[in-house]
PDB file of N, CA and C in Angstrom:
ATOM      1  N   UNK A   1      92.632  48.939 189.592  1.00  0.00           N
ATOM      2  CA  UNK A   1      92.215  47.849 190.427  1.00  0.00           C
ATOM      3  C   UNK A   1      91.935  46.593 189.593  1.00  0.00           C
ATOM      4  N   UNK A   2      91.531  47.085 188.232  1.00  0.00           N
ATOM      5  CA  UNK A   2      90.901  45.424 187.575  1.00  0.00           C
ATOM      6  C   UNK A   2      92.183  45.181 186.857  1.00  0.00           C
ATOM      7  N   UNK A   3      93.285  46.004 186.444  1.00  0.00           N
ATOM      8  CA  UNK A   3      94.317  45.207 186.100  1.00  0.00           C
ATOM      9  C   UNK A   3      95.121  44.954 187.101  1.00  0.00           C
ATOM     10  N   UNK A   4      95.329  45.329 188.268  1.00  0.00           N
ATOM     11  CA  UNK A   4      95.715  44.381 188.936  1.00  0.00           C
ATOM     12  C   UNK A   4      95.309  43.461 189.590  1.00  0.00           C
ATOM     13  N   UNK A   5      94.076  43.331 189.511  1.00  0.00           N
ATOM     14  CA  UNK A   5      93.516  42.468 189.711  1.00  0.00           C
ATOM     15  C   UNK A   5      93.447  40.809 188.776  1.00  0.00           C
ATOM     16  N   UNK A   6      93.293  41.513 187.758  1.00  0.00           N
ATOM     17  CA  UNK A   6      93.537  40.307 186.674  1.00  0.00           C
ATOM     18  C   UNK A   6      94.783  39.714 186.286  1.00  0.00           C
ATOM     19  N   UNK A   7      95.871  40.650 186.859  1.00  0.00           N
ATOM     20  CA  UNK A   7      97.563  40.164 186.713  1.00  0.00           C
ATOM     21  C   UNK A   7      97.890  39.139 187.914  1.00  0.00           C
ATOM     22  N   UNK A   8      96.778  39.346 189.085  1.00  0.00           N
ATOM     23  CA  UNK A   8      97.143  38.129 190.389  1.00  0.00           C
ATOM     24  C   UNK A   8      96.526  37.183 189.624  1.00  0.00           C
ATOM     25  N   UNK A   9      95.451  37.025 188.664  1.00  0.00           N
ATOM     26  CA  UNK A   9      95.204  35.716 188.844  1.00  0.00           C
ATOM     27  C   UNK A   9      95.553  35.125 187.512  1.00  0.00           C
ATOM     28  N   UNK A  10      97.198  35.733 186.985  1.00  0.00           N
ATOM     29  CA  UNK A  10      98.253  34.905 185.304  1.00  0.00           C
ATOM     30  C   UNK A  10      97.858  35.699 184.731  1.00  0.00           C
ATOM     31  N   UNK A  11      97.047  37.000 184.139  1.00  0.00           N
ATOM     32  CA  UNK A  11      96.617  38.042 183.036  1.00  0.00           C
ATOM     33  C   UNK A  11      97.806  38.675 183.009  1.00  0.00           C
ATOM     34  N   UNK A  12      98.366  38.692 182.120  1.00  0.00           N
ATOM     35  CA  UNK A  12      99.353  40.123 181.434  1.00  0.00           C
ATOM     36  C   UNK A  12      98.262  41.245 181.092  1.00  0.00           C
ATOM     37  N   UNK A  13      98.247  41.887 181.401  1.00  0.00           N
ATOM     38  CA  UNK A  13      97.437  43.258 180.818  1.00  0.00           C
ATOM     39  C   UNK A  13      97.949  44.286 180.525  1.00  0.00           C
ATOM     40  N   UNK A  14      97.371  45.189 179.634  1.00  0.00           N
ATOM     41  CA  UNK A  14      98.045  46.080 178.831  1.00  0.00           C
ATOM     42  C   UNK A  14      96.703  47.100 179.095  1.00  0.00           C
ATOM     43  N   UNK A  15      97.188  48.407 179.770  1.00  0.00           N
ATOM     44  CA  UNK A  15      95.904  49.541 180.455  1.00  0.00           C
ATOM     45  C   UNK A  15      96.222  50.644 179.641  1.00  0.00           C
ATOM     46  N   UNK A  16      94.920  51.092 179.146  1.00  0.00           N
ATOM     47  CA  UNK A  16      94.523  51.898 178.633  1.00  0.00           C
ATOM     48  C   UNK A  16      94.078  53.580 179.160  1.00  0.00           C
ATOM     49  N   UNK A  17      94.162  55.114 178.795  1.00  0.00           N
ATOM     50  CA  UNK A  17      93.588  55.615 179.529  1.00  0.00           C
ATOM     51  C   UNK A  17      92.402  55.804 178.792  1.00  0.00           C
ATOM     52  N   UNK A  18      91.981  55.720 177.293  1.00  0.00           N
ATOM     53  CA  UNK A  18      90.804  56.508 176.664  1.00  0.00           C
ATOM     54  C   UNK A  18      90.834  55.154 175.637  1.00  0.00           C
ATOM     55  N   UNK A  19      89.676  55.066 175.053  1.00  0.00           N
ATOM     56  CA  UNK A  19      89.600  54.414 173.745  1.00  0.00           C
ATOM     57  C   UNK A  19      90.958  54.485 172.705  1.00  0.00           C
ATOM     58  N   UNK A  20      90.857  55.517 172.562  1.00  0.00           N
ATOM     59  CA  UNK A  20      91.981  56.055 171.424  1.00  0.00           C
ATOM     60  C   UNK A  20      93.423  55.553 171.514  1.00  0.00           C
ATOM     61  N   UNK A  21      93.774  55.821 173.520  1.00  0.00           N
ATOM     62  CA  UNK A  21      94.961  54.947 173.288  1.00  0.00           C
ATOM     63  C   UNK A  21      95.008  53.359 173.187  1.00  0.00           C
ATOM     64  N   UNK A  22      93.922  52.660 173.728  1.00  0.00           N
ATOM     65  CA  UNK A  22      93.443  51.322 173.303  1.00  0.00           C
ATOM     66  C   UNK A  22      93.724  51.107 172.058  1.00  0.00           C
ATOM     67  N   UNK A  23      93.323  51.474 171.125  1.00  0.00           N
ATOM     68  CA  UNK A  23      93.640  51.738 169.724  1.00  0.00           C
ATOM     69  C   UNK A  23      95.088  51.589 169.301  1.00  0.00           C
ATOM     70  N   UNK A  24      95.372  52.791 170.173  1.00  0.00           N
ATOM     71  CA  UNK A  24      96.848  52.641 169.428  1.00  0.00           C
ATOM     72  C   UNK A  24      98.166  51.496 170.329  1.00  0.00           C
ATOM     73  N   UNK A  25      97.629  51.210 171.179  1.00  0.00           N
ATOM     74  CA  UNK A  25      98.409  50.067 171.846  1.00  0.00           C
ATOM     75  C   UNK A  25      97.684  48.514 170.684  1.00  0.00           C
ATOM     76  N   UNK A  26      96.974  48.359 171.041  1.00  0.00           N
ATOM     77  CA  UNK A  26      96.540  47.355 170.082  1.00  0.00           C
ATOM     78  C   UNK A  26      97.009  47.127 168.668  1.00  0.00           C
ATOM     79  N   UNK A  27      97.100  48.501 167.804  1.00  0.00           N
ATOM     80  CA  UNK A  27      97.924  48.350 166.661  1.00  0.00           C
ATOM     81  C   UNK A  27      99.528  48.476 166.653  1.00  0.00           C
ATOM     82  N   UNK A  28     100.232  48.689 167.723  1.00  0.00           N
ATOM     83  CA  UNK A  28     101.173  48.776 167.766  1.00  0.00           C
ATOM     84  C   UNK A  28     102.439  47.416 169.057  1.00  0.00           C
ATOM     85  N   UNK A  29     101.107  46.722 169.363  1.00  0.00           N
ATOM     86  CA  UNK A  29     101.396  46.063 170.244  1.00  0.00           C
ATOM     87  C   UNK A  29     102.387  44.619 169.502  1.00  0.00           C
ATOM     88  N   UNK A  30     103.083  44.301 169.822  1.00  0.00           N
ATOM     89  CA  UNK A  30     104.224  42.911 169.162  1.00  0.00           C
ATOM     90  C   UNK A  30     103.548  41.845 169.058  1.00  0.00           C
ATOM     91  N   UNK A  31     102.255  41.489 170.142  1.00  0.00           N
ATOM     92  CA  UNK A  31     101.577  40.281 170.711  1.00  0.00           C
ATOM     93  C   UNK A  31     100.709  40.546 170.237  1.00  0.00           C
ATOM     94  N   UNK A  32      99.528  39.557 169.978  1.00  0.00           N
ATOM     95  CA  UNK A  32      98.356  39.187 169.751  1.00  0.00           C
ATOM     96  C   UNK A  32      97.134  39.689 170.753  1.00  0.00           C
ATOM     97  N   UNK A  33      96.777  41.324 171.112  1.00  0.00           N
ATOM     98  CA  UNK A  33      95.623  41.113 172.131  1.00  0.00           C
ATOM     99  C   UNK A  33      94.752  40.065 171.854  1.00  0.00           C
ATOM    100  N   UNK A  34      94.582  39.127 173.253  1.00  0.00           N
ATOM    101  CA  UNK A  34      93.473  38.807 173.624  1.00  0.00           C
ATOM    102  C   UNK A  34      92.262  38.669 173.773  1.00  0.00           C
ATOM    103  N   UNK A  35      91.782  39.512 174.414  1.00  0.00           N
ATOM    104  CA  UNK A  35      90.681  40.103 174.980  1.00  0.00           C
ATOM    105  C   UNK A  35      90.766  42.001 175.495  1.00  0.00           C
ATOM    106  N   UNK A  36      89.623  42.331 175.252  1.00  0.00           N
ATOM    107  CA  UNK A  36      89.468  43.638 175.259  1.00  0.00           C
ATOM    108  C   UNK A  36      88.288  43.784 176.932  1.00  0.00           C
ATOM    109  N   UNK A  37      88.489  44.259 177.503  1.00  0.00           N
ATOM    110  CA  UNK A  37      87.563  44.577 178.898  1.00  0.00           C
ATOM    111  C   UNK A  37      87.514  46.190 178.826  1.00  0.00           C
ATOM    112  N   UNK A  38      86.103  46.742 178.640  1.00  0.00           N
ATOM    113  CA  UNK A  38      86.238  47.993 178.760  1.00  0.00           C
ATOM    114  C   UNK A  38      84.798  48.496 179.578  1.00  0.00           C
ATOM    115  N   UNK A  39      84.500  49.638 179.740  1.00  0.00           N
ATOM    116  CA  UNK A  39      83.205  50.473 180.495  1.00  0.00           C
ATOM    117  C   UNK A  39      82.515  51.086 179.041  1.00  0.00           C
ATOM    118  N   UNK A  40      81.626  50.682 179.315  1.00  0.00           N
ATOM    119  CA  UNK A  40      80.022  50.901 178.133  1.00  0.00           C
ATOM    120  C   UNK A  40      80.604  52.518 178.156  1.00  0.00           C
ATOM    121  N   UNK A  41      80.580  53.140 179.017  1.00  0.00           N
ATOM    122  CA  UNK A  41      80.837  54.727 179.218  1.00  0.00           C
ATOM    123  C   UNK A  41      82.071  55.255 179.471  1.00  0.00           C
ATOM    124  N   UNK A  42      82.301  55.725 178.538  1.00  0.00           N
ATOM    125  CA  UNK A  42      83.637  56.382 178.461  1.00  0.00           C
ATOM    126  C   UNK A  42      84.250  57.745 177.431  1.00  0.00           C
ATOM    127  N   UNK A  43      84.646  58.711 178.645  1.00  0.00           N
ATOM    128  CA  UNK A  43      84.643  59.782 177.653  1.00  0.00           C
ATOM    129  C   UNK A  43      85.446  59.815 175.992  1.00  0.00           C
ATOM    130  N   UNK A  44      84.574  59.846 175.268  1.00  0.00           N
ATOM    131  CA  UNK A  44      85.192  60.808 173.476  1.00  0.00           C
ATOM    132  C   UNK A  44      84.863  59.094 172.617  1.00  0.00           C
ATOM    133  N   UNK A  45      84.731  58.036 173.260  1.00  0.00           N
ATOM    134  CA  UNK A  45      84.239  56.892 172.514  1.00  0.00           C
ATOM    135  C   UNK A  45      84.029  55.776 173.472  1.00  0.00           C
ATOM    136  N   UNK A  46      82.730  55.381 173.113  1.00  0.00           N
ATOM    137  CA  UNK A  46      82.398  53.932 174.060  1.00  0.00           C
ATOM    138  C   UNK A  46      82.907  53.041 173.928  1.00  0.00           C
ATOM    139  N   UNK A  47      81.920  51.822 174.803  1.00  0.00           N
ATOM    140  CA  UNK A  47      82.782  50.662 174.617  1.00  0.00           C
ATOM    141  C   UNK A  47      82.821  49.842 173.803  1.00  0.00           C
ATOM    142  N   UNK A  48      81.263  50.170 173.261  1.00  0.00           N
ATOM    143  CA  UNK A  48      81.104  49.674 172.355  1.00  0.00           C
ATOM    144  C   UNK A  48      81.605  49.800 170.676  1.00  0.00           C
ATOM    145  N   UNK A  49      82.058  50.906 170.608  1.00  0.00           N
ATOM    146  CA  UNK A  49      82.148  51.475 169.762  1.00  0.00           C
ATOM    147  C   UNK A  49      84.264  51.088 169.092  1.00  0.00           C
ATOM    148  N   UNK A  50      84.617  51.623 170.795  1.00  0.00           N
ATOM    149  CA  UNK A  50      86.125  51.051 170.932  1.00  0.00           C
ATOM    150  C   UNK A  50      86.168  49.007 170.616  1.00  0.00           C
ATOM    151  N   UNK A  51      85.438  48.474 170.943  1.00  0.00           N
ATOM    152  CA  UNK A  51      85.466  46.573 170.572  1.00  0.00           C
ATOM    153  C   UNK A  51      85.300  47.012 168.812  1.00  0.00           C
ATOM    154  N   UNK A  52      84.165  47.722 168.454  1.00  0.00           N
ATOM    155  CA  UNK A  52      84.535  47.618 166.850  1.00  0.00           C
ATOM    156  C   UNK A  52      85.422  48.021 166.254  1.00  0.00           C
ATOM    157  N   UNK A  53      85.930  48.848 166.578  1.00  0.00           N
ATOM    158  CA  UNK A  53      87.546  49.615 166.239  1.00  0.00           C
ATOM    159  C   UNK A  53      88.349  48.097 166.332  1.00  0.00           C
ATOM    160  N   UNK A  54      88.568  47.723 167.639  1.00  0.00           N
ATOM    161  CA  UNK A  54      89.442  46.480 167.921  1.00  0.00           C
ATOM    162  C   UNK A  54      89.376  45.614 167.025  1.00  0.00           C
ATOM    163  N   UNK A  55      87.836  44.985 166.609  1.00  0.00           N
ATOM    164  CA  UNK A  55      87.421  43.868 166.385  1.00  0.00           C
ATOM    165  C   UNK A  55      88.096  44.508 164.169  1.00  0.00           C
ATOM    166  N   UNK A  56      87.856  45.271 163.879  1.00  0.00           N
ATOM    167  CA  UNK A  56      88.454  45.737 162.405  1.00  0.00           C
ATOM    168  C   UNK A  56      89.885  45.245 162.721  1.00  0.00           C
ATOM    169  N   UNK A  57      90.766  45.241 163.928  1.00  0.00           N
ATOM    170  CA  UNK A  57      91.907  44.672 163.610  1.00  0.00           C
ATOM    171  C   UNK A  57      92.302  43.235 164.179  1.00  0.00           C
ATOM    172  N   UNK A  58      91.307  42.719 165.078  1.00  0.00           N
ATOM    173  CA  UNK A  58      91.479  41.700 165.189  1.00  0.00           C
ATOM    174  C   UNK A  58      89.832  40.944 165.426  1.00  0.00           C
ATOM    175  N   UNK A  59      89.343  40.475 164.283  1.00  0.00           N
ATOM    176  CA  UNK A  59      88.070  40.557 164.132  1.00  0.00           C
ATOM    177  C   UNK A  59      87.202  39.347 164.861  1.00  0.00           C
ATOM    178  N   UNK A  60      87.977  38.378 165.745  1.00  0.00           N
ATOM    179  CA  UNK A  60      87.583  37.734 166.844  1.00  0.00           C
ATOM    180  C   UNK A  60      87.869  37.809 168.258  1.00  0.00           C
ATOM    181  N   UNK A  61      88.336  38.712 168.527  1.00  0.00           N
ATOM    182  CA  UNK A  61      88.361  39.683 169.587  1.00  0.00           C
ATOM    183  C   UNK A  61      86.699  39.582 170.720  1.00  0.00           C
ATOM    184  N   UNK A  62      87.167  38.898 171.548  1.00  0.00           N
ATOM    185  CA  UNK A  62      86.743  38.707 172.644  1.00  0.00           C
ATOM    186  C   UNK A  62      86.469  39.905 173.634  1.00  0.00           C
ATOM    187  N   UNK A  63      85.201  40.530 173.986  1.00  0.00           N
ATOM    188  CA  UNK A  63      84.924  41.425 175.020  1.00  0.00           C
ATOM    189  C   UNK A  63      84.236  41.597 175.692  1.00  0.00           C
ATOM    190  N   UNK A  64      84.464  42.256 177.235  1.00  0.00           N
ATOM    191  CA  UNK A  64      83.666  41.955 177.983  1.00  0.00           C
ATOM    192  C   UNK A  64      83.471  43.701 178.223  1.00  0.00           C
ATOM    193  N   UNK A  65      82.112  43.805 178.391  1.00  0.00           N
ATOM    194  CA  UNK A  65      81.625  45.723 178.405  1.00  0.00           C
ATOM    195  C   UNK A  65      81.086  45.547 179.616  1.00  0.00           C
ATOM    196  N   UNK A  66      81.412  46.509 180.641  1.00  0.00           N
ATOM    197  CA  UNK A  66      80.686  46.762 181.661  1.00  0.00           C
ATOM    198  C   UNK A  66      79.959  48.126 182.159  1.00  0.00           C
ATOM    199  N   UNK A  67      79.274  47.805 183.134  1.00  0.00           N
ATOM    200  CA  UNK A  67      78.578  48.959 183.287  1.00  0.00           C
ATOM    201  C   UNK A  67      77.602  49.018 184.453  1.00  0.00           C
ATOM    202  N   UNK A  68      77.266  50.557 185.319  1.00  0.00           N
ATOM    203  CA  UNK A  68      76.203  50.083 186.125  1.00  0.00           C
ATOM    204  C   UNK A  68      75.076  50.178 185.963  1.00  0.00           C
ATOM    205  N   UNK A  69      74.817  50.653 184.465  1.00  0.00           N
ATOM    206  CA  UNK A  69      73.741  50.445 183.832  1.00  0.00           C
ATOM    207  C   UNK A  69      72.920  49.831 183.181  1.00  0.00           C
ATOM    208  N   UNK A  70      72.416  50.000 182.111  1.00  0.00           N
ATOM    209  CA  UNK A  70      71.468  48.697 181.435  1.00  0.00           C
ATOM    210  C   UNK A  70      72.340  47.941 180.455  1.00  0.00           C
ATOM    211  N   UNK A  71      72.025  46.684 180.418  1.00  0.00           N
ATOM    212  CA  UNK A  71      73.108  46.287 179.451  1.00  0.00           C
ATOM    213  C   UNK A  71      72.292  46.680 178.366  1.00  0.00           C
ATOM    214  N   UNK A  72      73.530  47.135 177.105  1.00  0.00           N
ATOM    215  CA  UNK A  72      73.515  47.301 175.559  1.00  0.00           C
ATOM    216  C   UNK A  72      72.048  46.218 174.705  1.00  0.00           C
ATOM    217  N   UNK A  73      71.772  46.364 174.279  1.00  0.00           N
ATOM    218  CA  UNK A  73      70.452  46.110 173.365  1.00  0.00           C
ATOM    219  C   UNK A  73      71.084  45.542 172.181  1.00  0.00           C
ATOM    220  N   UNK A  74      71.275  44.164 172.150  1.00  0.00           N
ATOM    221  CA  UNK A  74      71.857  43.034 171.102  1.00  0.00           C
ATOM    222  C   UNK A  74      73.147  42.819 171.589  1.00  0.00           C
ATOM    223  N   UNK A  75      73.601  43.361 172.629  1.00  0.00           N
ATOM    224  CA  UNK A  75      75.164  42.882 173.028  1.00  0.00           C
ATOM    225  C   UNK A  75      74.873  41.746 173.685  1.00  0.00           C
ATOM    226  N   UNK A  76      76.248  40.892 173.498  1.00  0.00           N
ATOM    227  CA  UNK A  76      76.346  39.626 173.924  1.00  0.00           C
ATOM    228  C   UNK A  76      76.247  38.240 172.874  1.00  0.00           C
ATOM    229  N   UNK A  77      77.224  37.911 173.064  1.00  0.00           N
ATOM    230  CA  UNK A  77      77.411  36.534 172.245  1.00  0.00           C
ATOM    231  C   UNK A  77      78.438  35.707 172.617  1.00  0.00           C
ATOM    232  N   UNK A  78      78.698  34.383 171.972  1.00  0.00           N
ATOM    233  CA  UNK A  78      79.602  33.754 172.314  1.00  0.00           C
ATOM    234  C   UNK A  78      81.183  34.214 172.332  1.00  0.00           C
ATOM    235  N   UNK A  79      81.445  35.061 171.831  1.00  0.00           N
ATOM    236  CA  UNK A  79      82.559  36.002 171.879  1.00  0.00           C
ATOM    237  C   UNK A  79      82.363  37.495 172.723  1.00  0.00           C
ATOM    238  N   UNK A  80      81.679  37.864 173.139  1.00  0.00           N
ATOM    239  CA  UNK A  80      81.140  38.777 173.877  1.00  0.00           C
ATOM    240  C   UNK A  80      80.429  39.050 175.202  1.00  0.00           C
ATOM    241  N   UNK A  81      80.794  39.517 176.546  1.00  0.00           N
ATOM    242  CA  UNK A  81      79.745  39.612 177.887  1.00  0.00           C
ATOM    243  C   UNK A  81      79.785  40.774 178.205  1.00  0.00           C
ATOM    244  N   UNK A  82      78.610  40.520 178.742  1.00  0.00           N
ATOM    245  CA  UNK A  82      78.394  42.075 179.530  1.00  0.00           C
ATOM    246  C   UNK A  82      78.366  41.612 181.108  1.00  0.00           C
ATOM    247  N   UNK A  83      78.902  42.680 182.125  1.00  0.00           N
ATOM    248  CA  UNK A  83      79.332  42.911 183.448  1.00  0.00           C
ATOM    249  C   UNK A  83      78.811  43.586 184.116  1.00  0.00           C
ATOM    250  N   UNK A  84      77.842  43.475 184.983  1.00  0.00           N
ATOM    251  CA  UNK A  84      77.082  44.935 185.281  1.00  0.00           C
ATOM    252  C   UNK A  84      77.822  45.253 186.636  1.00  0.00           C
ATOM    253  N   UNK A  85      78.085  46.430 186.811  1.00  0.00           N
ATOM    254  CA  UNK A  85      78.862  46.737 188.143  1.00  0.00           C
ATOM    255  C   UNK A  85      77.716  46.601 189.339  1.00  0.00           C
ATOM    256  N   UNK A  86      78.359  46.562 190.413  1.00  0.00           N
ATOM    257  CA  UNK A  86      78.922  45.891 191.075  1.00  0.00           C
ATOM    258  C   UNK A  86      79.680  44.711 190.427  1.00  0.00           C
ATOM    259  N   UNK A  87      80.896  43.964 190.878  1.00  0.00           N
ATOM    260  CA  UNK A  87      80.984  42.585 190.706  1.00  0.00           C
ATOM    261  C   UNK A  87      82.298  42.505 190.784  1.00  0.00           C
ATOM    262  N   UNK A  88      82.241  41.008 191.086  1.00  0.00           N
ATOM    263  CA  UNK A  88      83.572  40.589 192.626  1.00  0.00           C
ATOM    264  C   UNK A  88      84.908  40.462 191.158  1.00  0.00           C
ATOM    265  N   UNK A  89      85.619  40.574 191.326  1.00  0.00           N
ATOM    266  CA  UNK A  89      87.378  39.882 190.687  1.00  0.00           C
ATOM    267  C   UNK A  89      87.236  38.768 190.368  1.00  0.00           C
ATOM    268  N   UNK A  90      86.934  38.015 190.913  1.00  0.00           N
ATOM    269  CA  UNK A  90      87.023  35.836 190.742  1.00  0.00           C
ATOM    270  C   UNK A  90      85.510  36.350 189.592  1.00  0.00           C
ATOM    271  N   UNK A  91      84.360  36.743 189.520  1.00  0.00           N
ATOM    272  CA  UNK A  91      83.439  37.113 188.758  1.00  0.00           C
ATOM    273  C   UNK A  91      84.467  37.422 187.271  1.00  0.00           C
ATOM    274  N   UNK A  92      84.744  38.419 187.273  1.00  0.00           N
ATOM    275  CA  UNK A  92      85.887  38.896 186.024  1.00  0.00           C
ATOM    276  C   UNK A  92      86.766  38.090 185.713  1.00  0.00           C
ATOM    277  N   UNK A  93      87.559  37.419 186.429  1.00  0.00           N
ATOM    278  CA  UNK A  93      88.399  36.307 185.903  1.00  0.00           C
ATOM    279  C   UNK A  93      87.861  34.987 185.063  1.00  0.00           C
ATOM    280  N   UNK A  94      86.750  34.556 186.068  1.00  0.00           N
ATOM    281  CA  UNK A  94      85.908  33.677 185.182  1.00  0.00           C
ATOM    282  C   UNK A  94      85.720  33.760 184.238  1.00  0.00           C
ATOM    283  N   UNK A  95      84.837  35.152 183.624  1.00  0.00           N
ATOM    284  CA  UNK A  95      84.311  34.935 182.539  1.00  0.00           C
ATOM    285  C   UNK A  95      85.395  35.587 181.591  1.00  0.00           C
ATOM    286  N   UNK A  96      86.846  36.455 181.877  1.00  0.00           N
ATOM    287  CA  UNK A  96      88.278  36.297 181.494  1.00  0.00           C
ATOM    288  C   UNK A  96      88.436  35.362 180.877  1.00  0.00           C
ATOM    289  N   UNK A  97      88.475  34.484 181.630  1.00  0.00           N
ATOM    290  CA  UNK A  97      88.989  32.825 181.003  1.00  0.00           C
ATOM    291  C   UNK A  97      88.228  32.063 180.111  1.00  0.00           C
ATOM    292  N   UNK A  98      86.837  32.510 180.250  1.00  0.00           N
ATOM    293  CA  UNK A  98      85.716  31.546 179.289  1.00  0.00           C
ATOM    294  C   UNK A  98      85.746  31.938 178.313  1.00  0.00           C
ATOM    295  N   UNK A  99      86.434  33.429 177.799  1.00  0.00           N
ATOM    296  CA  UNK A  99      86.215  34.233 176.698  1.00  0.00           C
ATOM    297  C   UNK A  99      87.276  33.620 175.647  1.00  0.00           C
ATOM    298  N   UNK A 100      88.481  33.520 176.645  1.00  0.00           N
ATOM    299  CA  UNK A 100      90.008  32.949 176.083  1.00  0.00           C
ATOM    300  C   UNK A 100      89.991  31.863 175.654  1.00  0.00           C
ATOM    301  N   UNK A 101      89.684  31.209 176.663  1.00  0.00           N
ATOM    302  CA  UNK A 101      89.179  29.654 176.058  1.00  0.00           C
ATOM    303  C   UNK A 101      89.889  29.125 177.033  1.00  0.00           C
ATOM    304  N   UNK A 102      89.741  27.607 176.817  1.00  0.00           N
ATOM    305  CA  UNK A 102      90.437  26.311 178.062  1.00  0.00           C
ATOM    306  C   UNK A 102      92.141  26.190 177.428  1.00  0.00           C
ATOM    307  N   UNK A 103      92.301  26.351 176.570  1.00  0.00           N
ATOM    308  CA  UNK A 103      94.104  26.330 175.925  1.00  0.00           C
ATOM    309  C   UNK A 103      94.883  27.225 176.831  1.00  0.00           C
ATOM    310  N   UNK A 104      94.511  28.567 177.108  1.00  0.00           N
ATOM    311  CA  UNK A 104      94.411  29.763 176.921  1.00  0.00           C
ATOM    312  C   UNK A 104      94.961  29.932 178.794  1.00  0.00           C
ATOM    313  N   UNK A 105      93.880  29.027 179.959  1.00  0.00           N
ATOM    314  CA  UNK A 105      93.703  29.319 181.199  1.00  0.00           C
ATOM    315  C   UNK A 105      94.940  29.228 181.716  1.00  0.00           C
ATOM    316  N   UNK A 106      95.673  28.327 181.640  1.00  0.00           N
ATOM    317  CA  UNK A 106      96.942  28.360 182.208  1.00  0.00           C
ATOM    318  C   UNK A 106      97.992  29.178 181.747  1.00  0.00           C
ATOM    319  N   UNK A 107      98.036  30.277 180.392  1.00  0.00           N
ATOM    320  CA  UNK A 107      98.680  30.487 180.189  1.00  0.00           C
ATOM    321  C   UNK A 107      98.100  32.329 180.290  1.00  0.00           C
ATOM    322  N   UNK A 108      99.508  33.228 180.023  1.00  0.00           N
ATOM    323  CA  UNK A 108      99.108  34.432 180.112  1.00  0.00           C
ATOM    324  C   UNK A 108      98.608  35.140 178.944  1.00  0.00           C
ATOM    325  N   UNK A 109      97.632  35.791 178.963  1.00  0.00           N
ATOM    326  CA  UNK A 109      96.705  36.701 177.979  1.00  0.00           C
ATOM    327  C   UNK A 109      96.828  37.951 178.146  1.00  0.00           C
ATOM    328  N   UNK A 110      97.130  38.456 177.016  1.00  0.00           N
ATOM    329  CA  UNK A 110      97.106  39.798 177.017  1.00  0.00           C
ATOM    330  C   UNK A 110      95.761  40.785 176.721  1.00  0.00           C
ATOM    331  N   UNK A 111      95.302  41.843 177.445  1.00  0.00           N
ATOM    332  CA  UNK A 111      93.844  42.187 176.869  1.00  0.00           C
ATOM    333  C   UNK A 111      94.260  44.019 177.180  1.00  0.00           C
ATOM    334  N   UNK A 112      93.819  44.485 176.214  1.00  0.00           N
ATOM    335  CA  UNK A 112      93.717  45.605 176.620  1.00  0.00           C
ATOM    336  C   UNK A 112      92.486  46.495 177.443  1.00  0.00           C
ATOM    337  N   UNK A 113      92.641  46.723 178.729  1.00  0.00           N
ATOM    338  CA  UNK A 113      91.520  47.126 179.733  1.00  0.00           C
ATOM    339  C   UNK A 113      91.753  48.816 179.600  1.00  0.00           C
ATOM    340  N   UNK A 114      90.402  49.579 178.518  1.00  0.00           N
ATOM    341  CA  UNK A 114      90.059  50.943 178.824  1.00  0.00           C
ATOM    342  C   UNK A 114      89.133  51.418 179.920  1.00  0.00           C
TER     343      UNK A 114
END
């Protein structure tokens, strides 16, 4: 639902089923990921844990962690949001785009969503 969701509104996305294959799409990918969108909880490695993996290969790597739980304890920065579930599509796209930057909005981004 959130990648297709994010492909109606110009996102190329690249879906993940586990951390691990995140991983290996990201190192094997031709293009430059983007942005990384993943769930705080996720079986065999988090989300947090999967953005540092990412961020070792592309070490300004933009992510947004969600969850319907508490947000993470020091997460969040200008390269980084947290999402707490519930929350609408135009919500996700927004802050999609704020992560990418204003160059970035009109054009398509690739992110890998675990």
């Amino acid at each position: 639902m959130i990648a297709l969701a994010l492909e109606s509104e110009g996102f190329s996305v690249l879906s993940a089923g586990s951390g691990s294959e995140a991983i290996a799409i990201a190192k094997t990918c031709r293009t430059k990921v983007d942005l990384l969108i993943s769930d705080i909880e996720m079986p065999g490695m988090s989300g947090a844990d999967l953005a540092d993996a990412l961020r070792a290969i592309t070490p300004d790597l933009p992510v947004i962690l969600m969850s319907g739980g508490i947000e993470p304890v020091g997460f969040g920065s200008e390269r980084s949001r947290f999402l707490h579930k519930p929350f609408s599509m135009a919500a996700l796209a927004q802050i999609a785009r704020s992560l990418v930057g204003p160059d970035s909005a009109d054009q398509f981004s690739r992110g890998v969503s675990a």
